[in-house]
C-alpha atoms as a PDB file:
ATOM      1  CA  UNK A   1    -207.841-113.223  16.383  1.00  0.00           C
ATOM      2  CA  UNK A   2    -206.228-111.343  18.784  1.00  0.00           C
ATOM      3  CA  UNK A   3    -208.045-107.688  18.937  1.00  0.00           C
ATOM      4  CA  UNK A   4    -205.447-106.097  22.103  1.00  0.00           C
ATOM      5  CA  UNK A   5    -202.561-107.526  23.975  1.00  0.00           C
ATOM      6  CA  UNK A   6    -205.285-108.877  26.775  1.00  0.00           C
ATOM      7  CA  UNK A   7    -206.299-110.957  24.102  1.00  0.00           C
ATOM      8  CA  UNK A   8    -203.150-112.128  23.052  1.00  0.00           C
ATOM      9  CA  UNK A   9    -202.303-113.716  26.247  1.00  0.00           C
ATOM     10  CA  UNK A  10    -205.212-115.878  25.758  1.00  0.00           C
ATOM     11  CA  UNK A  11    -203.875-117.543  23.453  1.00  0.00           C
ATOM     12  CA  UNK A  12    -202.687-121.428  23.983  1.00  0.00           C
ATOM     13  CA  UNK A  13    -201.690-124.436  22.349  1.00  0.00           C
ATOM     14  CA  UNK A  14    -204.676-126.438  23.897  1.00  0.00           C
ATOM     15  CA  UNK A  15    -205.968-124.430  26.060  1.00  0.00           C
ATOM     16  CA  UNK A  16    -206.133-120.441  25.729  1.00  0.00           C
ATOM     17  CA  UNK A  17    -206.331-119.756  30.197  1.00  0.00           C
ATOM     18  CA  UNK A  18    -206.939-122.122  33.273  1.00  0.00           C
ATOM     19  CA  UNK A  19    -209.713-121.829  35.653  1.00  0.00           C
ATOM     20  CA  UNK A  20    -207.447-120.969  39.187  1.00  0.00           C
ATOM     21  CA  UNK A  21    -210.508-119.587  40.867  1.00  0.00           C
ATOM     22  CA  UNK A  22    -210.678-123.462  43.258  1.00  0.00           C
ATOM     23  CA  UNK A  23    -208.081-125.076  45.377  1.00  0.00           C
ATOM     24  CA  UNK A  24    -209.890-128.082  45.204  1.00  0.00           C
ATOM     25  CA  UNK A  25    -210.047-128.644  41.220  1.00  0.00           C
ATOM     26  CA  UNK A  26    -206.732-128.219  39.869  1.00  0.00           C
ATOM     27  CA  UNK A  27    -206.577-128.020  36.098  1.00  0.00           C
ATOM     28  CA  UNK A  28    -203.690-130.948  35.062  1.00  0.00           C
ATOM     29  CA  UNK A  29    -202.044-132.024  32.213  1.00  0.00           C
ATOM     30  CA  UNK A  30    -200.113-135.223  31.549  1.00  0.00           C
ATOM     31  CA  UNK A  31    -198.197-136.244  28.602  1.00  0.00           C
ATOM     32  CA  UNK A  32    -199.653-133.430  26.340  1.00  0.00           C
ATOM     33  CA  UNK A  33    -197.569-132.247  23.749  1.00  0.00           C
ATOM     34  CA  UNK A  34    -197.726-129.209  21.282  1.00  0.00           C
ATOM     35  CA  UNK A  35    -195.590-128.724  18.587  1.00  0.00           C
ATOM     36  CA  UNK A  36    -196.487-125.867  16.261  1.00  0.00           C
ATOM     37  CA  UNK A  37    -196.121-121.857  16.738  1.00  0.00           C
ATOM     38  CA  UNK A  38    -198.335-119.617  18.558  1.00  0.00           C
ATOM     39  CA  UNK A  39    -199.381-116.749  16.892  1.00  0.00           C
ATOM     40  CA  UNK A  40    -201.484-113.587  17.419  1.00  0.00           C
ATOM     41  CA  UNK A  41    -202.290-110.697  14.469  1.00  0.00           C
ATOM     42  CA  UNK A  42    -201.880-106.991  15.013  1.00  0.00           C
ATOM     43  CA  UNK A  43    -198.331-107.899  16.177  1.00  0.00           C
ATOM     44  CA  UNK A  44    -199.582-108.494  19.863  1.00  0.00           C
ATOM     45  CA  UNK A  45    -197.156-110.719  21.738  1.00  0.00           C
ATOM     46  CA  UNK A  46    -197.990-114.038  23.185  1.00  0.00           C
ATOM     47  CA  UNK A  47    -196.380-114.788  26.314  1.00  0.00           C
ATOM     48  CA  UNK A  48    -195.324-118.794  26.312  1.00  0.00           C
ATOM     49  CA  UNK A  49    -192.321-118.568  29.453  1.00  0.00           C
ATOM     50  CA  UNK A  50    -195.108-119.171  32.500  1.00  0.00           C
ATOM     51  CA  UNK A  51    -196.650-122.380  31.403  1.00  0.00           C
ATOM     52  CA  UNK A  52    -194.814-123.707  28.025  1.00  0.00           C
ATOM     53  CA  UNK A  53    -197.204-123.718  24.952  1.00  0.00           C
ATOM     54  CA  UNK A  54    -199.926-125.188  26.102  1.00  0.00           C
ATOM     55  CA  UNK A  55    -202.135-123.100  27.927  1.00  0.00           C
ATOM     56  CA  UNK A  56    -201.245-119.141  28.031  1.00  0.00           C
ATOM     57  CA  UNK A  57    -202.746-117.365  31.135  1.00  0.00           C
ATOM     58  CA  UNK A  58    -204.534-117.986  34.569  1.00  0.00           C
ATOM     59  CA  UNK A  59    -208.047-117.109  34.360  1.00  0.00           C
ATOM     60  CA  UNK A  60    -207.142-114.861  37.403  1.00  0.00           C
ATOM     61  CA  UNK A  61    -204.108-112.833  39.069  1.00  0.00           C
ATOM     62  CA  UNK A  62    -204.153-114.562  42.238  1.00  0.00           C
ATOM     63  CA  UNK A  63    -206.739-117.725  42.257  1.00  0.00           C
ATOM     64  CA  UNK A  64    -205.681-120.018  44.804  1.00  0.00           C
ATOM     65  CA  UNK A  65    -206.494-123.462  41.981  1.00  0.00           C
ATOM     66  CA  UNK A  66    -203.035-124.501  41.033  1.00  0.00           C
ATOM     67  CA  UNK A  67    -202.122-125.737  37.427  1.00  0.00           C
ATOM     68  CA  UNK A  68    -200.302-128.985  37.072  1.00  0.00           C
ATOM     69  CA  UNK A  69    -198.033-129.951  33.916  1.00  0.00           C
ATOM     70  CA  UNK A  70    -196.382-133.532  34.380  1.00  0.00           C
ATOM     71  CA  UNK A  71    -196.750-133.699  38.424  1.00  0.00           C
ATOM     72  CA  UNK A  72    -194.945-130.012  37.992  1.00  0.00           C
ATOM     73  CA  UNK A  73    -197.057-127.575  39.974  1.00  0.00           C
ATOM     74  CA  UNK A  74    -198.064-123.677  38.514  1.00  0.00           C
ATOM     75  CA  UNK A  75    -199.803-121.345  40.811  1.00  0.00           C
ATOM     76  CA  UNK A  76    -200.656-117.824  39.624  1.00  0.00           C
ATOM     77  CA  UNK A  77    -199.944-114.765  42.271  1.00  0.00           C
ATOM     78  CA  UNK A  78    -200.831-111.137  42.399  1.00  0.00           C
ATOM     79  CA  UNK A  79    -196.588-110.794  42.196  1.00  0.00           C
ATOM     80  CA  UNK A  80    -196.536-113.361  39.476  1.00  0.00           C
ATOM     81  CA  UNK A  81    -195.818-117.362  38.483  1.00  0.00           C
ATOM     82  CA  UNK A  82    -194.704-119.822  41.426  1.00  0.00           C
ATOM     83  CA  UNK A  83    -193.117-123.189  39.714  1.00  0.00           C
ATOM     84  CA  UNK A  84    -193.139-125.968  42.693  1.00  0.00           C
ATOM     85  CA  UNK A  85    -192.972-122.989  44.852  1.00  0.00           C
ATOM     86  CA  UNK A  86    -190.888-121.234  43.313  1.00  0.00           C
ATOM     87  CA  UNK A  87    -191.256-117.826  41.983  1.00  0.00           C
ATOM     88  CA  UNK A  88    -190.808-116.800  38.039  1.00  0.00           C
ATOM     89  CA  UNK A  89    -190.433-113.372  37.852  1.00  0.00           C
ATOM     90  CA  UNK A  90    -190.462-110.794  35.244  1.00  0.00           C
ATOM     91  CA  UNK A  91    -190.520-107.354  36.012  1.00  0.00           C
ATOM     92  CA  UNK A  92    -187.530-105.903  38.496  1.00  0.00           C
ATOM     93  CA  UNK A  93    -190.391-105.130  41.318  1.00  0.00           C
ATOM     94  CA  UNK A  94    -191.406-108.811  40.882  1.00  0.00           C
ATOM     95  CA  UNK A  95    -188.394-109.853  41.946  1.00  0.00           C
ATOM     96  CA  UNK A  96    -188.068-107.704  44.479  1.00  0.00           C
ATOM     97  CA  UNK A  97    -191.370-108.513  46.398  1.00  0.00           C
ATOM     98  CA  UNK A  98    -190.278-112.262  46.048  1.00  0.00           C
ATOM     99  CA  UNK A  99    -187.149-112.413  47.751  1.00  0.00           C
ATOM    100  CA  UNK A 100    -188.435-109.802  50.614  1.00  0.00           C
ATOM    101  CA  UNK A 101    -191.075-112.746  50.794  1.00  0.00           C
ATOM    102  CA  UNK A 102    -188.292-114.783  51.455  1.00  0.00           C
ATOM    103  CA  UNK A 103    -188.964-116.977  48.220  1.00  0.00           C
ATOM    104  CA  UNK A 104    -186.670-118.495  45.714  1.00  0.00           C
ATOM    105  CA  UNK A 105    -186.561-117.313  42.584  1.00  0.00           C
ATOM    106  CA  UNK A 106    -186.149-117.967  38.812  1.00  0.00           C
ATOM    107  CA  UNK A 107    -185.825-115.277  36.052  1.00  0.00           C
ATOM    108  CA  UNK A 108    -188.380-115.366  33.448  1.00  0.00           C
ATOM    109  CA  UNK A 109    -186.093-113.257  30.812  1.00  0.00           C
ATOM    110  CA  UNK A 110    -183.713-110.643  31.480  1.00  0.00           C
ATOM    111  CA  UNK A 111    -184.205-107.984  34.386  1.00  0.00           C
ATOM    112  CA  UNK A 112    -183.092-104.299  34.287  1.00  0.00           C
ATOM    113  CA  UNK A 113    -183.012-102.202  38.084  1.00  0.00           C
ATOM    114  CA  UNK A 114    -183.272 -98.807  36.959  1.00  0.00           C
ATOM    115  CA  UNK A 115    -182.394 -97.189  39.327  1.00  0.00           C
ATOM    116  CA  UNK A 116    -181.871 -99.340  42.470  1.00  0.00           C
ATOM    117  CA  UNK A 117    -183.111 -98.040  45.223  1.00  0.00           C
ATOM    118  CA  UNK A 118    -182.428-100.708  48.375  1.00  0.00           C
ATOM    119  CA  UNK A 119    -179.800-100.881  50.505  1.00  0.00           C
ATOM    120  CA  UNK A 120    -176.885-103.364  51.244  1.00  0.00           C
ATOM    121  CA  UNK A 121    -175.840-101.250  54.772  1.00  0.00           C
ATOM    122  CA  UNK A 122    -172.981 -99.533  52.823  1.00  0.00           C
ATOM    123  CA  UNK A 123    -174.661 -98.005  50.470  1.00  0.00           C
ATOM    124  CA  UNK A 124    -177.280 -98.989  47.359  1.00  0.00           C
ATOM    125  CA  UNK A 125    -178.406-101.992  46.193  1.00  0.00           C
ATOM    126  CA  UNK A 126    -180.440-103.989  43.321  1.00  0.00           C
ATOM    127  CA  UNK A 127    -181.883-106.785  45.168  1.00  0.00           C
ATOM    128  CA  UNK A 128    -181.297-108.165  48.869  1.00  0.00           C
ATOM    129  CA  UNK A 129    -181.108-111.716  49.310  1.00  0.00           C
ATOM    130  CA  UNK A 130    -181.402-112.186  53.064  1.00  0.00           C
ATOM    131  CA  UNK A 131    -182.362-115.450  54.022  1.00  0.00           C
ATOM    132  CA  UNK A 132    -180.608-118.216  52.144  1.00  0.00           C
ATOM    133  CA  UNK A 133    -182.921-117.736  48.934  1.00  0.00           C
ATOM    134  CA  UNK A 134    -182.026-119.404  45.472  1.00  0.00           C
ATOM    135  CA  UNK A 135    -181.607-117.727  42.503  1.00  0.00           C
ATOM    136  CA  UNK A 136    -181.735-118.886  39.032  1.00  0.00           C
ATOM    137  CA  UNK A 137    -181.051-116.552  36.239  1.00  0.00           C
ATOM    138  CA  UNK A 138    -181.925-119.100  33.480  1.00  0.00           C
ATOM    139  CA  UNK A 139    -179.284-117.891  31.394  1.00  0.00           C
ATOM    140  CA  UNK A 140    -180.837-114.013  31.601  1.00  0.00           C
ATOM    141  CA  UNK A 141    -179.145-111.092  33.021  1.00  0.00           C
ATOM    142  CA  UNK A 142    -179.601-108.974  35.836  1.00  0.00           C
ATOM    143  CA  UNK A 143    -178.651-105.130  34.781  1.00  0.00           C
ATOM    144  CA  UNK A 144    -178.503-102.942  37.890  1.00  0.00           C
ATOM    145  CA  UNK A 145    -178.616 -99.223  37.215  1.00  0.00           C
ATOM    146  CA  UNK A 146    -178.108 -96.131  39.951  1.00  0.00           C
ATOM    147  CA  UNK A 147    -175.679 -98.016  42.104  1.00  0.00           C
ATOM    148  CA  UNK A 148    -172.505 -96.866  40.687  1.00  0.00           C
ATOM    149  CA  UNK A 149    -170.986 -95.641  44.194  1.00  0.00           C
ATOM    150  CA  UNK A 150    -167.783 -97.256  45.520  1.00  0.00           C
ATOM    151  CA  UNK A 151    -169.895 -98.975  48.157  1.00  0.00           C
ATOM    152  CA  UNK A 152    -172.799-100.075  45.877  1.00  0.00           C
ATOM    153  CA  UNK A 153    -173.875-103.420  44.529  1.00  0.00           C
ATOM    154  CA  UNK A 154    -175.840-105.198  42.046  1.00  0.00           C
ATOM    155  CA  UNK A 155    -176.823-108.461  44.373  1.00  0.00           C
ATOM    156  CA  UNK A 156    -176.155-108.040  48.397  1.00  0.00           C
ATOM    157  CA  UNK A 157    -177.040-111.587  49.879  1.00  0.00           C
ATOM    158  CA  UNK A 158    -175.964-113.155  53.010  1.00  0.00           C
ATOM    159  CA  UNK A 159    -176.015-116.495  51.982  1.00  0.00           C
ATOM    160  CA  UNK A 160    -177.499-118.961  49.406  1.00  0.00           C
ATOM    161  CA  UNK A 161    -177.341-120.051  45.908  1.00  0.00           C
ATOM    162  CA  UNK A 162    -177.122-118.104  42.608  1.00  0.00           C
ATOM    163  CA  UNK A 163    -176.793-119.382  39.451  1.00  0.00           C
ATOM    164  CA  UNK A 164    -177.318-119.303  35.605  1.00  0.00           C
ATOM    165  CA  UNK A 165    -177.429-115.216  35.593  1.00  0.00           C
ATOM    166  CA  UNK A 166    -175.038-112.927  34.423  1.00  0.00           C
ATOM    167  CA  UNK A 167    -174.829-109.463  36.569  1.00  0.00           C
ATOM    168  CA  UNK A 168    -173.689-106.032  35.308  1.00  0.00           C
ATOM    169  CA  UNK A 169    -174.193-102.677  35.478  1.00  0.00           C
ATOM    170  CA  UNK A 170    -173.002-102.188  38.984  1.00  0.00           C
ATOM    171  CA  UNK A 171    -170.148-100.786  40.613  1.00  0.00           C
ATOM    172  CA  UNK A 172    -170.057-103.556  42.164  1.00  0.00           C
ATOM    173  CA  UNK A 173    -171.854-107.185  41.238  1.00  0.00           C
ATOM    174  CA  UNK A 174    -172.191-109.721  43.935  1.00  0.00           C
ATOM    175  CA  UNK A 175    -171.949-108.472  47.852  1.00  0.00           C
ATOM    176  CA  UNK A 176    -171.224-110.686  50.474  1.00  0.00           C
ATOM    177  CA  UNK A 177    -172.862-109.124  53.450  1.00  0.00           C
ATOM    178  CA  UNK A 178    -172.778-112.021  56.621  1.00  0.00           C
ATOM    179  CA  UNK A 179    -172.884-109.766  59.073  1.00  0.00           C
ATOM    180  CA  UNK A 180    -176.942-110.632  59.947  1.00  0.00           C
ATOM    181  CA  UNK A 181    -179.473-112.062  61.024  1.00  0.00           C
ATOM    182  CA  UNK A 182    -178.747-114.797  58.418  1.00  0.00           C
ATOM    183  CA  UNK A 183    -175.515-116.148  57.496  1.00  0.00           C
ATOM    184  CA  UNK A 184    -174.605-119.305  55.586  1.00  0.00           C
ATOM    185  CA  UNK A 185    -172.186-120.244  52.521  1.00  0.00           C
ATOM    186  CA  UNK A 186    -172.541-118.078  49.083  1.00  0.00           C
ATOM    187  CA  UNK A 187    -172.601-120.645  46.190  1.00  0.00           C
ATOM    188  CA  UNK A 188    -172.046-119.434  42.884  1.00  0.00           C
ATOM    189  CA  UNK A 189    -172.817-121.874  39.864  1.00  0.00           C
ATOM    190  CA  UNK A 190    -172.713-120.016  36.150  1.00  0.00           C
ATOM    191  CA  UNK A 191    -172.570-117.011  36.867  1.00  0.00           C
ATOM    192  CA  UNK A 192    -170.969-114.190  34.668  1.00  0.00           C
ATOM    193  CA  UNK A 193    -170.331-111.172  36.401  1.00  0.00           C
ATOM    194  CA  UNK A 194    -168.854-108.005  33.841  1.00  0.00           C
ATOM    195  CA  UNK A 195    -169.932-104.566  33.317  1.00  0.00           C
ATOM    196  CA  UNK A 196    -168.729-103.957  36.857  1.00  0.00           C
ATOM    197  CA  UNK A 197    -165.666-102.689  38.874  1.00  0.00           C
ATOM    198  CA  UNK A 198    -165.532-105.199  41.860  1.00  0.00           C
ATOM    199  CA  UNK A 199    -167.010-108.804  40.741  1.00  0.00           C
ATOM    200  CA  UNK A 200    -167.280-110.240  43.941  1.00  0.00           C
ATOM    201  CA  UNK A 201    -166.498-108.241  47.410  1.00  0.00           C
ATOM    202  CA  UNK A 202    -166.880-108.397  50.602  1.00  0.00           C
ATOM    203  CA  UNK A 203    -165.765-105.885  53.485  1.00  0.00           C
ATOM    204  CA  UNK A 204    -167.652-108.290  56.991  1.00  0.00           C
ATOM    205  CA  UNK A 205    -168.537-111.411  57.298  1.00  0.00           C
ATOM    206  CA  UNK A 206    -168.621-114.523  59.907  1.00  0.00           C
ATOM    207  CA  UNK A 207    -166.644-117.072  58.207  1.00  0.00           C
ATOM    208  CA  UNK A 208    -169.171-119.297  56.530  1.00  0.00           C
ATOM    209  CA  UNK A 209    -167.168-119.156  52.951  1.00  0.00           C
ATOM    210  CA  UNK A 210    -167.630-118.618  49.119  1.00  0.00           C
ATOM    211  CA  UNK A 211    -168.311-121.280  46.617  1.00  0.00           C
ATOM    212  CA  UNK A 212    -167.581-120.442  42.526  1.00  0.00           C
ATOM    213  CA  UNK A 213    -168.237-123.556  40.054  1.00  0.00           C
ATOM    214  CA  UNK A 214    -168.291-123.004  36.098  1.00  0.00           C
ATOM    215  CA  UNK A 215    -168.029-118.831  36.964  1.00  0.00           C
ATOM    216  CA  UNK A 216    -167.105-116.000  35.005  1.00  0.00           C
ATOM    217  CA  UNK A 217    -165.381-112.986  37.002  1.00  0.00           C
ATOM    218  CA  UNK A 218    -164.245-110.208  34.964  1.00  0.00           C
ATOM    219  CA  UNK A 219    -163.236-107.101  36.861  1.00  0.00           C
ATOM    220  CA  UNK A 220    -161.354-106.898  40.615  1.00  0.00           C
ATOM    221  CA  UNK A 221    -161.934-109.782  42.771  1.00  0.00           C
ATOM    222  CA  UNK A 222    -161.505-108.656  46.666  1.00  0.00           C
ATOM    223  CA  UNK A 223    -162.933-110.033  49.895  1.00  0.00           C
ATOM    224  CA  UNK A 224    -161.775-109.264  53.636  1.00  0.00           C
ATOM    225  CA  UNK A 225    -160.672-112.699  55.551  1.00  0.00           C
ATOM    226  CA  UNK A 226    -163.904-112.529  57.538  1.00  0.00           C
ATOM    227  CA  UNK A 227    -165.619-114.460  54.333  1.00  0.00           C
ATOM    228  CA  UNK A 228    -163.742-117.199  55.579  1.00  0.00           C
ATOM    229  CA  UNK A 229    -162.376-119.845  53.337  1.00  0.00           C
ATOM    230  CA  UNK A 230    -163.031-119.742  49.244  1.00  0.00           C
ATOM    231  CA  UNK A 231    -162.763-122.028  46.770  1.00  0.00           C
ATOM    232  CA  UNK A 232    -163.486-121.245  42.580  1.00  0.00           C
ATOM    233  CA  UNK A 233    -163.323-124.439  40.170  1.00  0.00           C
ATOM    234  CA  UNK A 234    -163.450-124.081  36.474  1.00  0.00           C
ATOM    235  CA  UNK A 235    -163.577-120.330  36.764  1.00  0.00           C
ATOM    236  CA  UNK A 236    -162.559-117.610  34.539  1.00  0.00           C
ATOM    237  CA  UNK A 237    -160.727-114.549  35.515  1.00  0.00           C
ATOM    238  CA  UNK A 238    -160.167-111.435  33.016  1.00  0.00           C
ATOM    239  CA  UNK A 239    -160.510-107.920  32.829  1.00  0.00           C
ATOM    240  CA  UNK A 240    -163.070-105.842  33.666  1.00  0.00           C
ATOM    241  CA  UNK A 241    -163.911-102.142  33.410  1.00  0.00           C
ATOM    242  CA  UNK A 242    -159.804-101.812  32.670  1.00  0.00           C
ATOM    243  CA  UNK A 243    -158.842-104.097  35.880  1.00  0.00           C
ATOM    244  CA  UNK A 244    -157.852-107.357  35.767  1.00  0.00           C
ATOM    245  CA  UNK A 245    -157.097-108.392  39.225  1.00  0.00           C
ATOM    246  CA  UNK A 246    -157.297-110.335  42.354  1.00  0.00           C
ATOM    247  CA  UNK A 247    -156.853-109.442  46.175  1.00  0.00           C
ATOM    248  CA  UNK A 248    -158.433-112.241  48.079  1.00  0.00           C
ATOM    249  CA  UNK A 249    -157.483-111.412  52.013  1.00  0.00           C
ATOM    250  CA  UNK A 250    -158.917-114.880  52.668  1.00  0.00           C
ATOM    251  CA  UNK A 251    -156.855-118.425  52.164  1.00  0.00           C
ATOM    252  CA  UNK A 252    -158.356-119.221  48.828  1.00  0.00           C
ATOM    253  CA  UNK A 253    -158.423-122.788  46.078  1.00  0.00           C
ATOM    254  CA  UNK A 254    -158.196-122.074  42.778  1.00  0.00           C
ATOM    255  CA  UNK A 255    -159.110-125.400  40.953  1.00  0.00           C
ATOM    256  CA  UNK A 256    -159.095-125.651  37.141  1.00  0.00           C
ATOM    257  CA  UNK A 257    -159.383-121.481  36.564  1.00  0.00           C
ATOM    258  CA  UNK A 258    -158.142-119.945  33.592  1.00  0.00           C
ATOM    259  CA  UNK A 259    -156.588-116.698  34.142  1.00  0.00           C
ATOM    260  CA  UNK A 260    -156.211-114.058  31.259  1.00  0.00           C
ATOM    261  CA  UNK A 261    -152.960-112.715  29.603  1.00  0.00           C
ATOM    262  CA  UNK A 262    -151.476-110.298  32.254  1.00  0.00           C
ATOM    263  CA  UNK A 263    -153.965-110.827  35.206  1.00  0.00           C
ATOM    264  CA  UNK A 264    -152.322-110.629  38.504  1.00  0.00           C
ATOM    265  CA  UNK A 265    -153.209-111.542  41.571  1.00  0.00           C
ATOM    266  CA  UNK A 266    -151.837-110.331  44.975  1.00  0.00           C
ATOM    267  CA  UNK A 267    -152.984-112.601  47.962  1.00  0.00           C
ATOM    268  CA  UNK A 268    -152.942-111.361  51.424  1.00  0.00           C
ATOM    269  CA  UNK A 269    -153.903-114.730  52.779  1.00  0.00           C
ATOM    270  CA  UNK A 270    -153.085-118.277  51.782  1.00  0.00           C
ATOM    271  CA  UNK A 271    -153.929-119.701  48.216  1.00  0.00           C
ATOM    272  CA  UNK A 272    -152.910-122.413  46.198  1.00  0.00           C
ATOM    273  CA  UNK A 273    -153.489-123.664  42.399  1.00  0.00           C
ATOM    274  CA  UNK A 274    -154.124-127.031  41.014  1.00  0.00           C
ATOM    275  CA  UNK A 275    -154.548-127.441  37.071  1.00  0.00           C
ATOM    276  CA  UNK A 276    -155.270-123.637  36.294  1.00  0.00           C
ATOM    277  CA  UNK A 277    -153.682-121.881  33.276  1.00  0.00           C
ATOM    278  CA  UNK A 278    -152.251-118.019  32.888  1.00  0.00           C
ATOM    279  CA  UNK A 279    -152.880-116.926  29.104  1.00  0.00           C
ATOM    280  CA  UNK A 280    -153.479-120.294  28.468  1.00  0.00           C
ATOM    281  CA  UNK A 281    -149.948-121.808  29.708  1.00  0.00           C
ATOM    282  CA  UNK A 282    -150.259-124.217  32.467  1.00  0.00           C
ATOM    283  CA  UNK A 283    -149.196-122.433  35.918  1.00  0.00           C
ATOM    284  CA  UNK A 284    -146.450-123.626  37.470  1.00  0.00           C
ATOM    285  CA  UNK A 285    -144.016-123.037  40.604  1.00  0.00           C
ATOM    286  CA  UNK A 286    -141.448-121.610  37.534  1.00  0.00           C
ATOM    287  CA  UNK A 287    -144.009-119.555  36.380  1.00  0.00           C
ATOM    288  CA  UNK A 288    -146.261-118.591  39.293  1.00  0.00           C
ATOM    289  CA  UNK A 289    -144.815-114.878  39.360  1.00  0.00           C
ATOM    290  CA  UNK A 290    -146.408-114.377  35.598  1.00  0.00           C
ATOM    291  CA  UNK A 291    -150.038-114.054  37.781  1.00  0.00           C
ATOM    292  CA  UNK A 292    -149.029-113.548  41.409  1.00  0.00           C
ATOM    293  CA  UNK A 293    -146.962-110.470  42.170  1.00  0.00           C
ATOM    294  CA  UNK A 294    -143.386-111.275  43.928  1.00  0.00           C
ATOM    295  CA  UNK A 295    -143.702-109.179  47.031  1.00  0.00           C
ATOM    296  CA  UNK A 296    -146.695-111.695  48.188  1.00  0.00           C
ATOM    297  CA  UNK A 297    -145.132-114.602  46.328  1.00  0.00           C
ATOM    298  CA  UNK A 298    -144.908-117.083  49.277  1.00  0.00           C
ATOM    299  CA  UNK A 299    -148.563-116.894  49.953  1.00  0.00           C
ATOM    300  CA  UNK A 300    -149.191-119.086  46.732  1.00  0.00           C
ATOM    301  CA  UNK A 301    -148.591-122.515  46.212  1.00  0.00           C
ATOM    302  CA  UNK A 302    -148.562-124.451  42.992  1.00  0.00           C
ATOM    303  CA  UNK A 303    -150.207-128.745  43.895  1.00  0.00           C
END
């Protein structure tokens, strides 16, 4: 039985930790299975996220051996888990040593910044993600606390993928931030961003573009031409911290979105609409002025 929370995390399905102390002996497992429920007294939790349920911990914080599960690769770190490379994270200052290491990154559960403390070059920060890193929520959310400033931001990248997280807390959630050494496309895929002012902003960029599949934006939606072209499919767009709104300054796609009951949108550049709804009606040229505001009218198109 488990006798402290040490203890507990020794605790496996087959195997209770791995040797990682040799590069040259990995410990692998192939087709094993295990089926019933962990379980430790005293009401110490057993952690089963790093490497399923069949073994629980790495004999050592940062052995270089690696741990292989199905021809998938584990590797235990002084900053945590790395997956094929990749780095599962759990605490906020995890995450935040990973992607200053440059890595890719996948959230272990959910992640609360309190408070934030880097910077984005306007003002403060959660996490910078500065050269082309993924990350992967896995369904958890990232809650960013002490950057409620006008300037401030949950996620400030410069180019990459996120996905699979949902980011709040903010003033503002997602910060597209080109202007740097590194500059590519911003890919959203699942992502919910609410609890925040802005959703998505950005104020400089160099034209490399936005990408939004299967996305949730719930708050004001604003970014300077600069981002270059953007393009949502399948997105939602509602209300947000009492705004419900839409001023992209770049020309824009809007493919398949559903747009709440009295959003409106007011577009400074180019956009156009193909199969989206407003309130659940299909948008049309007869009713484009229901979500777009008249005095910037012509700027939308209805395919």
């Amino acid at each position: 039985g488990a006798e402290s929370e040490a203890d507990a995390q020794e605790v496996g399905g087959i195997a209770g930790v791995w040797m990682n102390s040799s590069e040259q002996s990995p410990v692998t497992f192939n087709k094993c299975t295990f089926d019933g429920e962990l379980k430790a007294n005293g009401g110490f939790v057993i952690n089963t996220n790093k490497f399923g349920n069949l073994v629980c911990a790495a004999y050592k914080t940062n052995g270089p051996g690696k741990l292989i599960i199905d021809g998938v690769e584990y590797m235990q770190t002084t900053n945590g888990v790395t997956i094929d490379g990749v780095s599962l994270v759990e605490t906020s200052e995890n995450l935040v040593v990973a992607l200053e290491n440059g890595q890719d990154v996948v959230l272990a559960n959910d992640v609360k910044i309190d408070p934030a403390g880097m910077s984005n070059a306007y003002g403060t920060t959660g996490i910078n993600v500065k050269n082309g890193q993924t990350i992967d929520g896995g369904g958890h959310t990232l809650d960013i606390k002490g950057a409620g400033g006008t300037w401030d931001s949950g996620i400030n990248t410069t180019g990459g993928l996120i996905k699979n997280i949902t980011v709040t807390g903010s003033f503002r959630g997602i910060f597209i931030n080109h202007n740097s050494s590194h500059s590519e496309k911003v890919v959203l895929e699942n992502v919910i961003i609410d609890g925040t002012t802005y959703t998505i902003s950005c104020d400089q960029g160099t034209n490399n573009g936005l990408e939004a599949k299967d996305c949730t934006f719930n708050g004001w939606t604003s970014y300077a031409k600069t981002l270059g072209n953007a393009k949502f499919t399948d997105c939602k767009f509602g209300e947000g911290n009492g705004y419900a709104y839409c001023r992209p300054y770049a020309p824009t796609e809007f493919i398949g979105c559903e747009f709440e009951e009295g959003y409106r949108m007011d577009p400074r550049a180019a956009v156009t609409f193909k199969d989206c709804t407003i309130g659940g009606v299909a948008l049309t040229a007869d009713n484009l002025s229901t979500l777009v505001v008249i005095s910037n009218i012509a700027n939308a198109t209805v395919k």
